[in-house]
Protein backbone atom coordinates (compact mmCIF):
# COMPACT_ATOMS: atom_id res chain seq x y z
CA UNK A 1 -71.29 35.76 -0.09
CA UNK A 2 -73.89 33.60 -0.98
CA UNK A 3 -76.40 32.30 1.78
CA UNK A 4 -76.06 28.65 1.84
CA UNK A 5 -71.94 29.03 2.32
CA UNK A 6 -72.19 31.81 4.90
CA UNK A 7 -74.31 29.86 6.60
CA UNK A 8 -71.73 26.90 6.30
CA UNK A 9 -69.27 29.25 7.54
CA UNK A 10 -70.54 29.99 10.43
CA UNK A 11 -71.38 26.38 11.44
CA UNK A 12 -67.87 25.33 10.59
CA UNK A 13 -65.51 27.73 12.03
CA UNK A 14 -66.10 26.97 15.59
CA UNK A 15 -65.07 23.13 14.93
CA UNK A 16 -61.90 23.83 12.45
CA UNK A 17 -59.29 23.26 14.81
CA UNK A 18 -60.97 20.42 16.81
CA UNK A 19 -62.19 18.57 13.44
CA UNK A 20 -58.41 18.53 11.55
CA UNK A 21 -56.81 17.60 15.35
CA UNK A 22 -58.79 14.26 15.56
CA UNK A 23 -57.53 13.19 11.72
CA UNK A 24 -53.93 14.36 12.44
CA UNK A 25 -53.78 12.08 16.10
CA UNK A 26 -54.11 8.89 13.20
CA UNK A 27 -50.43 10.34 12.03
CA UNK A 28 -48.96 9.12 15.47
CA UNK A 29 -50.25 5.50 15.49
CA UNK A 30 -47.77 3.76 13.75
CA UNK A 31 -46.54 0.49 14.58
CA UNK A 32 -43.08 -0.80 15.32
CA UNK A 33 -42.08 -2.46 11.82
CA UNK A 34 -40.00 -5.77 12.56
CA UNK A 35 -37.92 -7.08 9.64
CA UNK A 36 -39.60 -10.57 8.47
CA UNK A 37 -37.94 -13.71 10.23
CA UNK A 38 -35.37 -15.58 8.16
CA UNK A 39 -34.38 -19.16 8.55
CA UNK A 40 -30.50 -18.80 9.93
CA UNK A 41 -27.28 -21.26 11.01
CA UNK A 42 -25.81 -19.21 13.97
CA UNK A 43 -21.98 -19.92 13.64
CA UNK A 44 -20.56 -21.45 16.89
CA UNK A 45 -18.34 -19.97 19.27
CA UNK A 46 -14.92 -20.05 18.47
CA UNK A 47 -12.42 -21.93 21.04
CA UNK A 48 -9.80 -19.80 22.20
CA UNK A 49 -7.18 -21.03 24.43
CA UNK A 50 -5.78 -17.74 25.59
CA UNK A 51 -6.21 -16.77 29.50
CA UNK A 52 -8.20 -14.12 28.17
CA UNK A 53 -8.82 -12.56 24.66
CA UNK A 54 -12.14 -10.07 23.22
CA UNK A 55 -13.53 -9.55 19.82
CA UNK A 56 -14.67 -5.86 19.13
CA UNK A 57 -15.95 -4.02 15.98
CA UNK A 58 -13.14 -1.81 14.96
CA UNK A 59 -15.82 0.50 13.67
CA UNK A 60 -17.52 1.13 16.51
CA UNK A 61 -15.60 -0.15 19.16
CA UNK A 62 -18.69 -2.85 19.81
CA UNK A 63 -17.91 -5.52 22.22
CA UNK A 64 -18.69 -8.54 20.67
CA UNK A 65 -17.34 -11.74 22.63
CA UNK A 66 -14.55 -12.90 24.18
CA UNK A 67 -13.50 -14.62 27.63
CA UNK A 68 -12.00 -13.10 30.83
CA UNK A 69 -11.79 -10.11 28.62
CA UNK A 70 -12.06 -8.12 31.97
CA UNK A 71 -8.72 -9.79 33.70
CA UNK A 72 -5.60 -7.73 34.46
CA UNK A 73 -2.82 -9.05 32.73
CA UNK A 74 0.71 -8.48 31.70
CA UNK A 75 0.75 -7.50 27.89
CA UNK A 76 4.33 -7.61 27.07
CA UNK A 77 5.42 -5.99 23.57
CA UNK A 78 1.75 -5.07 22.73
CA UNK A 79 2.21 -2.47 25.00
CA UNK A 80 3.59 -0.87 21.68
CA UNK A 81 0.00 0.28 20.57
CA UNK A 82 0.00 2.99 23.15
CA UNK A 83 3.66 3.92 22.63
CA UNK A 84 2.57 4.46 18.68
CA UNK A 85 -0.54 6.12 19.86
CA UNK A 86 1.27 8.08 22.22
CA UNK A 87 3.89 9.22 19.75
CA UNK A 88 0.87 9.99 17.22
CA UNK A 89 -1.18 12.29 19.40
CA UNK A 90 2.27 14.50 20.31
CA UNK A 91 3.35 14.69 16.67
CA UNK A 92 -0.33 15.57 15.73
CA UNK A 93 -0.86 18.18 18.82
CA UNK A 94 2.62 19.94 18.68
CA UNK A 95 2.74 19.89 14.38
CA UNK A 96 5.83 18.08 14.32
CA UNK A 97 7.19 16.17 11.71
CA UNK A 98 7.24 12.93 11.21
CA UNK A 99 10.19 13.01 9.26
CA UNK A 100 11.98 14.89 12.06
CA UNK A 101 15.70 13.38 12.79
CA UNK A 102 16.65 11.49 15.93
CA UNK A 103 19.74 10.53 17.37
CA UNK A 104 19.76 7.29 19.39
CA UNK A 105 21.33 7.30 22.75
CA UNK A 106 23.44 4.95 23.97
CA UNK A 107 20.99 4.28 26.62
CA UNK A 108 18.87 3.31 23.69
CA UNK A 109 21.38 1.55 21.84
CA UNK A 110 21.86 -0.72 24.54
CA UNK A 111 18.37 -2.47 24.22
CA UNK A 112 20.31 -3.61 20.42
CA UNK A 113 21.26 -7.10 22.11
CA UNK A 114 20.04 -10.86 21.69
CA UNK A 115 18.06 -10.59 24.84
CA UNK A 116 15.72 -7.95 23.31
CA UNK A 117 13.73 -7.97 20.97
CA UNK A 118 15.48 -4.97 18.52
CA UNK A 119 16.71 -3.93 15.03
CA UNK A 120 20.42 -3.72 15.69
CA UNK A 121 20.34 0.36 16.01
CA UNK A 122 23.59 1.84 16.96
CA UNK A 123 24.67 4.98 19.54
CA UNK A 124 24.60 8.02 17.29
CA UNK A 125 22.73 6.15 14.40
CA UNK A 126 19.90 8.78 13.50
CA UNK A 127 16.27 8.04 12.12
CA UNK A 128 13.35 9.67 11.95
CA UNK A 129 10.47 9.64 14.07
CA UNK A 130 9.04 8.03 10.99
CA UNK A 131 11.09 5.38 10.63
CA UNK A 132 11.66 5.08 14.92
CA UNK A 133 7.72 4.07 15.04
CA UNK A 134 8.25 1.74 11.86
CA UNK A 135 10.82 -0.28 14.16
CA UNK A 136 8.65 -0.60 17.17
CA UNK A 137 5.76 -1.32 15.83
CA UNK A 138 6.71 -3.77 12.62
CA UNK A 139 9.98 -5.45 14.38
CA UNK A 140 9.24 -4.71 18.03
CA UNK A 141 12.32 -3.12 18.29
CA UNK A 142 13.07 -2.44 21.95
CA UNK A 143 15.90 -0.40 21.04
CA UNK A 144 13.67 1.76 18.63
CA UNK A 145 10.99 2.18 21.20
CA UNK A 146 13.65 3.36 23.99
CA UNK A 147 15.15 5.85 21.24
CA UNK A 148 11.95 7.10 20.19
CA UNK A 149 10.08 7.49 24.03
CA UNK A 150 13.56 9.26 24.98
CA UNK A 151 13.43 11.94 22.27
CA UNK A 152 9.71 13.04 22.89
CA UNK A 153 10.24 12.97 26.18
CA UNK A 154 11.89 15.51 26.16
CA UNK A 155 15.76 13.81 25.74
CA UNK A 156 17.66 13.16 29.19
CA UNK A 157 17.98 9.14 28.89
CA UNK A 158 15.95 7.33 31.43
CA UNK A 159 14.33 10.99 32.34
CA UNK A 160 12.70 11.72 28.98
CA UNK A 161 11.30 7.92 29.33
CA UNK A 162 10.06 8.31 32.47
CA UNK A 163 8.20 11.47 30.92
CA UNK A 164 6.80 9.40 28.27
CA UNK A 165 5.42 6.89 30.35
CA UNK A 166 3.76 9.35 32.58
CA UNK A 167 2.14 10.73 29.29
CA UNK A 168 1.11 7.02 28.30
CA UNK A 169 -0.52 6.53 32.26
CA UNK A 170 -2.36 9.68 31.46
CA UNK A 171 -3.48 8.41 28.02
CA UNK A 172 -5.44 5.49 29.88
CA UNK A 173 -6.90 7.34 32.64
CA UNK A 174 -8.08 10.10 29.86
CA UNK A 175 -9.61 7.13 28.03
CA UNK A 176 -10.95 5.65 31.46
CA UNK A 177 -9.01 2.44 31.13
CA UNK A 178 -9.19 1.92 34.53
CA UNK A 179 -7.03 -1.52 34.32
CA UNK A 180 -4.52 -0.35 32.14
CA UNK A 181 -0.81 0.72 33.96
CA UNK A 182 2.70 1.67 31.92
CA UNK A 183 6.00 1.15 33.79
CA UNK A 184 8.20 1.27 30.52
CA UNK A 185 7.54 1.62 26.65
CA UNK A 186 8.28 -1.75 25.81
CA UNK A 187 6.14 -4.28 27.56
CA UNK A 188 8.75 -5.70 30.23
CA UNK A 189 7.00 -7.70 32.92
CA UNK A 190 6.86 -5.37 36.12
CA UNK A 191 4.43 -5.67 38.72
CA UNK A 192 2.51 -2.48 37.63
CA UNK A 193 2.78 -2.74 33.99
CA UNK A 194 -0.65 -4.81 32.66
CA UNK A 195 -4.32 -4.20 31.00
CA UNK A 196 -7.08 -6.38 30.05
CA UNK A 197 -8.11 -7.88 26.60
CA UNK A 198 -11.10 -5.52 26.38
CA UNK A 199 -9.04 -2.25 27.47
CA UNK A 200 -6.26 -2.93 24.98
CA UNK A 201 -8.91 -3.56 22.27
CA UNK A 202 -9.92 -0.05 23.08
CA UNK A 203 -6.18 1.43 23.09
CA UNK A 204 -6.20 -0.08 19.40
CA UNK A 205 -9.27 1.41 18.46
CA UNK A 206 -7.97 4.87 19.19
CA UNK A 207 -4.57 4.05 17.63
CA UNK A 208 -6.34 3.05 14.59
CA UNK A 209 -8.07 6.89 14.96
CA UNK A 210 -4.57 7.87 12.69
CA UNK A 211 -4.15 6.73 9.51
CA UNK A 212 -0.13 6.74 9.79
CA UNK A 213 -0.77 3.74 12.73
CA UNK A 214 -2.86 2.06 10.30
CA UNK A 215 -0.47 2.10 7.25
CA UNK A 216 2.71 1.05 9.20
CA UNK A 217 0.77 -2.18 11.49
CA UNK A 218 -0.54 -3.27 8.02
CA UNK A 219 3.09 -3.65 6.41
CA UNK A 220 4.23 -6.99 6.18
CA UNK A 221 7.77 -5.99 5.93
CA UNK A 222 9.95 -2.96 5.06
CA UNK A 223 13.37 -0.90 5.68
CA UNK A 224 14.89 1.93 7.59
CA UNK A 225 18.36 3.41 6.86
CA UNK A 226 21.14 5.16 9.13
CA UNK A 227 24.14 6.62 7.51
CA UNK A 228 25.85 3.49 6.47
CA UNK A 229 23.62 0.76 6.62
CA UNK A 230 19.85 -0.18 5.92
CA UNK A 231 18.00 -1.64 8.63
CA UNK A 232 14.92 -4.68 7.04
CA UNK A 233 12.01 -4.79 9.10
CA UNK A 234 9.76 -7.79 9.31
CA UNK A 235 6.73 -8.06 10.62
CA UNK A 236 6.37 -10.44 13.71
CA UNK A 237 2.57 -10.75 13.01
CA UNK A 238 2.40 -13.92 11.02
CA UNK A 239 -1.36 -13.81 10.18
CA UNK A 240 -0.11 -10.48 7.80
CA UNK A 241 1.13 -13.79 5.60
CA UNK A 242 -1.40 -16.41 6.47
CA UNK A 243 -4.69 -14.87 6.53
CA UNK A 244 -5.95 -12.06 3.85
CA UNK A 245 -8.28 -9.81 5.68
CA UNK A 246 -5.38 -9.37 8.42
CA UNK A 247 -4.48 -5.42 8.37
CA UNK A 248 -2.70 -5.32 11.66
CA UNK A 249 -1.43 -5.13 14.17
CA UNK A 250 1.33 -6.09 17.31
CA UNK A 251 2.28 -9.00 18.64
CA UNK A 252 3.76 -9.86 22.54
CA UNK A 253 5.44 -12.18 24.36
CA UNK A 254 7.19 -12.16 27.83
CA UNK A 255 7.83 -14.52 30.45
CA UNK A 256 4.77 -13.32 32.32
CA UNK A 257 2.50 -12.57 29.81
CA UNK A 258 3.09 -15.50 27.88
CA UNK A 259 2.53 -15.05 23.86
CA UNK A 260 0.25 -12.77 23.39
CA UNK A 261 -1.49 -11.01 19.96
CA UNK A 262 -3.52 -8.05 19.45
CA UNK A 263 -4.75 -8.21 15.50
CA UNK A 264 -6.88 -6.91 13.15
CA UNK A 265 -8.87 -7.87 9.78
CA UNK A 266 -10.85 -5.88 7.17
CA UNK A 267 -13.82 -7.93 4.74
CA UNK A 268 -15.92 -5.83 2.63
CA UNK A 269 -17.54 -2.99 4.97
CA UNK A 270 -16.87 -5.00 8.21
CA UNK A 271 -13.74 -4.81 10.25
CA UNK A 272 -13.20 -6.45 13.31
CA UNK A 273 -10.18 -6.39 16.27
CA UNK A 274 -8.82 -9.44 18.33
CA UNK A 275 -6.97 -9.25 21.48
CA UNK A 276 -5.90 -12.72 22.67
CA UNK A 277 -3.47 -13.04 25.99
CA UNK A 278 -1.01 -15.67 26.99
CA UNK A 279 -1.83 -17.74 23.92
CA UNK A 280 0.10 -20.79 23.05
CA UNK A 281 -1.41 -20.75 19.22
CA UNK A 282 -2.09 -17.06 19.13
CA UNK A 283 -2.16 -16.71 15.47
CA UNK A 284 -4.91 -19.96 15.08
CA UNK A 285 -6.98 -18.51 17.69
CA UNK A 286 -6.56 -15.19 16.42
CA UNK A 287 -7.65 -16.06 12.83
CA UNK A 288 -10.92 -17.72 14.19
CA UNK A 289 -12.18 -15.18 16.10
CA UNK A 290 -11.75 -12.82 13.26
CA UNK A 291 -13.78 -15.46 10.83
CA UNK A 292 -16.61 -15.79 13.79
CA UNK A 293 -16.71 -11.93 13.74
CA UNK A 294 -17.75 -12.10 9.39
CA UNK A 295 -19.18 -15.38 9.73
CA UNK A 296 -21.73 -14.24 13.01
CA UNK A 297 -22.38 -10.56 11.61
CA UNK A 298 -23.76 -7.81 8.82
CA UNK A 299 -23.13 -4.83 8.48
CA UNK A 300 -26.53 -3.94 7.00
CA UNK A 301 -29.02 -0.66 7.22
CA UNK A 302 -31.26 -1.03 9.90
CA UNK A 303 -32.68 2.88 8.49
CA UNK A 304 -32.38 3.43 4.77
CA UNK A 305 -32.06 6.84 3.40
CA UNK A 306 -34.81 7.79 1.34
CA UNK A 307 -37.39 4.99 2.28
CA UNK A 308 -40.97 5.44 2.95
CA UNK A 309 -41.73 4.48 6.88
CA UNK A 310 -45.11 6.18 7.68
CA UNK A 311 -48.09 8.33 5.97
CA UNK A 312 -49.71 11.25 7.69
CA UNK A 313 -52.78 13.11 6.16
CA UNK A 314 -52.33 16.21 4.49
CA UNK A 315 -54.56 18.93 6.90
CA UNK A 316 -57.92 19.93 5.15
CA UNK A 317 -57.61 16.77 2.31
CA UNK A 318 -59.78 14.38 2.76
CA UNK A 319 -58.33 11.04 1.86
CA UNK A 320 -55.13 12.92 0.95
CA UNK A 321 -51.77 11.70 2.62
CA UNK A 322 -47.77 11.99 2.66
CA UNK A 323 -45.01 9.82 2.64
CA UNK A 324 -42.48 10.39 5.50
CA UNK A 325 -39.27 8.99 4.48
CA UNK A 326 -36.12 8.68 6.27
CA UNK A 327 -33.70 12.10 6.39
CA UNK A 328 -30.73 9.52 6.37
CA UNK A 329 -29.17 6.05 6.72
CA UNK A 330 -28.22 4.23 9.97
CA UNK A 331 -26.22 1.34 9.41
CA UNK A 332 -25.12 -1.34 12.33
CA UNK A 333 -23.29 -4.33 12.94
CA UNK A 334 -26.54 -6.72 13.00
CA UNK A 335 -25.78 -10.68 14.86
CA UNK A 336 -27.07 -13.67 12.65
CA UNK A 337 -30.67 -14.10 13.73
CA UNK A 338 -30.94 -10.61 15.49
CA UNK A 339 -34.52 -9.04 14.99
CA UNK A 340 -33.96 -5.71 13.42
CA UNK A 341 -37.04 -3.08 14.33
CA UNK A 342 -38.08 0.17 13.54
CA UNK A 343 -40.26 2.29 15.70
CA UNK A 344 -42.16 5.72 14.00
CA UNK A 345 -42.83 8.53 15.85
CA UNK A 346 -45.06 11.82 13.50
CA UNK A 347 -45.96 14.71 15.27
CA UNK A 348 -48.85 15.03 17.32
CA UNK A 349 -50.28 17.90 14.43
CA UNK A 350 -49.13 18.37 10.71
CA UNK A 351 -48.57 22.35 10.03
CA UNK A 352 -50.61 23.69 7.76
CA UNK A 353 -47.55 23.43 4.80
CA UNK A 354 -44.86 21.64 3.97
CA UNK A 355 -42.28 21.60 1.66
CA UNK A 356 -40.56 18.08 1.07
CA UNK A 357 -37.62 17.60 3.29
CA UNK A 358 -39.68 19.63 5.88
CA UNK A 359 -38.83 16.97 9.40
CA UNK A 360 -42.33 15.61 10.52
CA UNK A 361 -41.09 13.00 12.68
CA UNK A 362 -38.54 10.12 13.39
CA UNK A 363 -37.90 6.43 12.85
CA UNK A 364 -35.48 4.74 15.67
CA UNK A 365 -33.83 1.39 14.62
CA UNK A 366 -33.89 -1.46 17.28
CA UNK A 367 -31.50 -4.32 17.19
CA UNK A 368 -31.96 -7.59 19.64
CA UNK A 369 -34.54 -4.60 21.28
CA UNK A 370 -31.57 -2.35 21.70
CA UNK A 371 -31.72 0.67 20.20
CA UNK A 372 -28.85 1.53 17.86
CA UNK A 373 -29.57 4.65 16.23
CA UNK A 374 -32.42 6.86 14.65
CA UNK A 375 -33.20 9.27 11.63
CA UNK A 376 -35.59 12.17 11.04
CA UNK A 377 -38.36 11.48 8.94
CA UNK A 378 -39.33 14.25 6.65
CA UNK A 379 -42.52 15.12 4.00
CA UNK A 380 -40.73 13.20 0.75
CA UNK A 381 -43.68 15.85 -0.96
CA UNK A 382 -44.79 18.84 -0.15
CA UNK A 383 -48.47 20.47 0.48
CA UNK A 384 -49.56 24.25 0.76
CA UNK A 385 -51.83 25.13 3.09
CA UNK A 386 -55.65 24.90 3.00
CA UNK A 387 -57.57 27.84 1.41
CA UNK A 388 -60.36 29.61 3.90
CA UNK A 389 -62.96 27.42 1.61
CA UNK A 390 -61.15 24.25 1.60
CA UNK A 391 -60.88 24.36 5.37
CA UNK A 392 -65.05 25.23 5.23
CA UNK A 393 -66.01 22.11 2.91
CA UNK A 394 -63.30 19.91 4.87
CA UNK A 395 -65.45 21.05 8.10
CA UNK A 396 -68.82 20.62 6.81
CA UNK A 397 -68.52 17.44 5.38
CA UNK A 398 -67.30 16.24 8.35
CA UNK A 399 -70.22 17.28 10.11
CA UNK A 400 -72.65 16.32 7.93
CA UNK A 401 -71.01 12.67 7.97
């Protein structure tokens, strides 16, 4: 070895570690990086004349706004969402088929009168499960719902509906819906049969979970058929005919609960729910809220996949540095006028290589200050580590500088 590098050696081992350390701390002093301010028209409020009604993301289940959303309240025929759901979970659970026959009771049957709402079934008509939830859900058939809670129940008349109601009480309590109570499938006023606008929003959300609950809520009309006769089902959800996003999905209306709506509407890559109780113009109201939901929100990426968000210097190159890019996207439901942030977090120390895709850190996304998700950041190139002499002549230029 020549003289003049041994001796370099010698003075620069001792100080390796310490010297690359203090360049690698400038990796973790990145700044929060704040979207720039845009000049924006916040959409106003919408006025709702229900009791109480909510507007959630259907995505994410995101409260949004709404009024008394926390009141108990009767619910009346939208109690149907967690008779569907219900129905749905046991069919998916036990691998039964939706297409399995039914034959309607006369218990059942007996709901098929003018003061019900119901599709005119008849004892010993038979239908499948299928075509059972079709008839509660698009016609609010009383007589449907009776038929269908009876048979996976477990049969027995009023028995196999009291079973089914206990399994729809311990469907709230299992999704903490601490103000939601079931005394019949139907939505008959009872003094311990109500929810709230927010916790039926939720019961939606997780009906919505299967795609056979979304398909049959979104049908403006359709038919059954028995053995002599077919049965047309119309949808009592009028905005499925007056307003184009609408996809869904029950309407209500009792004595006690008043006319009531729980609905839903789909625009681009947003998607928003509705719950509005005891609501003279349920459908108006209902329609607004929806347009405040695409009029007061984005869905936008808040992290982009693939974007550069913070450098770090390569260990042992002088003046040499990576990009750290995002590992992948994080997109949110962002208000008109919210501040969108990201915050960058790089390890304390780079190792000594890297291949790209190698995780070096992580960006969080803030929105409003809240923070609504984060990604890994990883090397978008790679390095190999320092030879013995590049690690030398990093070290002794540093000390003679």
């Amino acid at each position: 070895m020549k003289p003049l590098l041994a001796c370099l050696l010698l003075l620069a081992l001792p100080l390796l570690a310490g010297t690359n350390e203090a360049a690698l701390q400038e990796a973790t002093s990145q700044g929060p990086r704040e979207a720039p301010a845009e000049t924006v028209t916040v959409p106003q409020l919408p006025e709702v004349a229900a009791r109480a009604w909510a507007l959630v993301d259907l995505e994410t289940g995101e409260y949004l706004v709404g009024e008394r959303a926390d009141a108990r309240l009767p619910m009346a025929s939208t109690t149907k969402v967690m008779t569907g759901l219900v129905a749905l979970e046991m069919i998916a659970e036990d691998g039964a088929d939706l297409d399995e026959e039914v034959i309607v009771s006369a218990e059942a049957a007996s709901y098929a009168i003018p003061a019900y709402s119901n599709v005119g079934l008849f004892a010993g008509d038979t239908l499948s499960v299928r075509e059972l939830l079709m008839a509660t859900l698009i016609s609010s058939g009383d007589d449907a719902a009776y038929a269908l809670a009876e048979h996976l129940g477990g049969g027995g008349g009023e028995a196999g509906v009291a079973r089914f109601v206990a399994m729809m009480n311990e469907k709230a309590e299992e999704m903490g819906l601490r103000d939601t109570r079931f005394e019949n499938p139907v939505g008959f006023d009872a003094e311990n049969h109500h929810t709230t606008a927010g916790e039926l929003a939720r019961t939606t959300l997780e009906a919505y979970g299967h795609p056979e609950f979304a398909e049959i809520v979104g049908l403006g009309a359709a038919s059954i058929t028995t053995a002599d006769r077919e049965i047309p089902l119309q949808n009592t959800n009028e905005l499925l005919y007056s307003y184009a996003p609408a996809i869904g999905v029950k309407t209500g209306t009792t004595p006690a609960a008043g006319p009531s709506l729980v609905s839903a509407a789909l625009s681009g890559d947003e998607s928003y729910v509705a719950v509005v109780l005891d609501d003279e113009d349920r459908f108006n109201d209902s329609a607004e809220a929806l347009e405040y939901g695409f009029a007061a929100h984005d869905r936008r990426g808040v992290i982009r996949e693939g974007e550069r968000y913070a450098e770090a210097p390569v260990p042992y190159r002088r003046g040499e540095e990576i990009g750290l890019v995002a590992e992948g996207p994080v997109d949110e439901l962002v208000g008109v006028g919210e501040p969108v942030e990201q915050r960058v977090e790089v390890v304390g120390e780079l190792p000594p290589e890297a291949r790209p895709g190698t995780r070096l850190g992580k960006v969080e996304a803030y929105v409003g200050g809240e923070k609504v998700g984060e990604s890994p950041l990883v090397a978008g190139e790679g390095y190999e580590e320092a030879s013995i002499f590049r690690k030398v002549w990093y070290t002794a230029g540093g000390i003679f500088d």
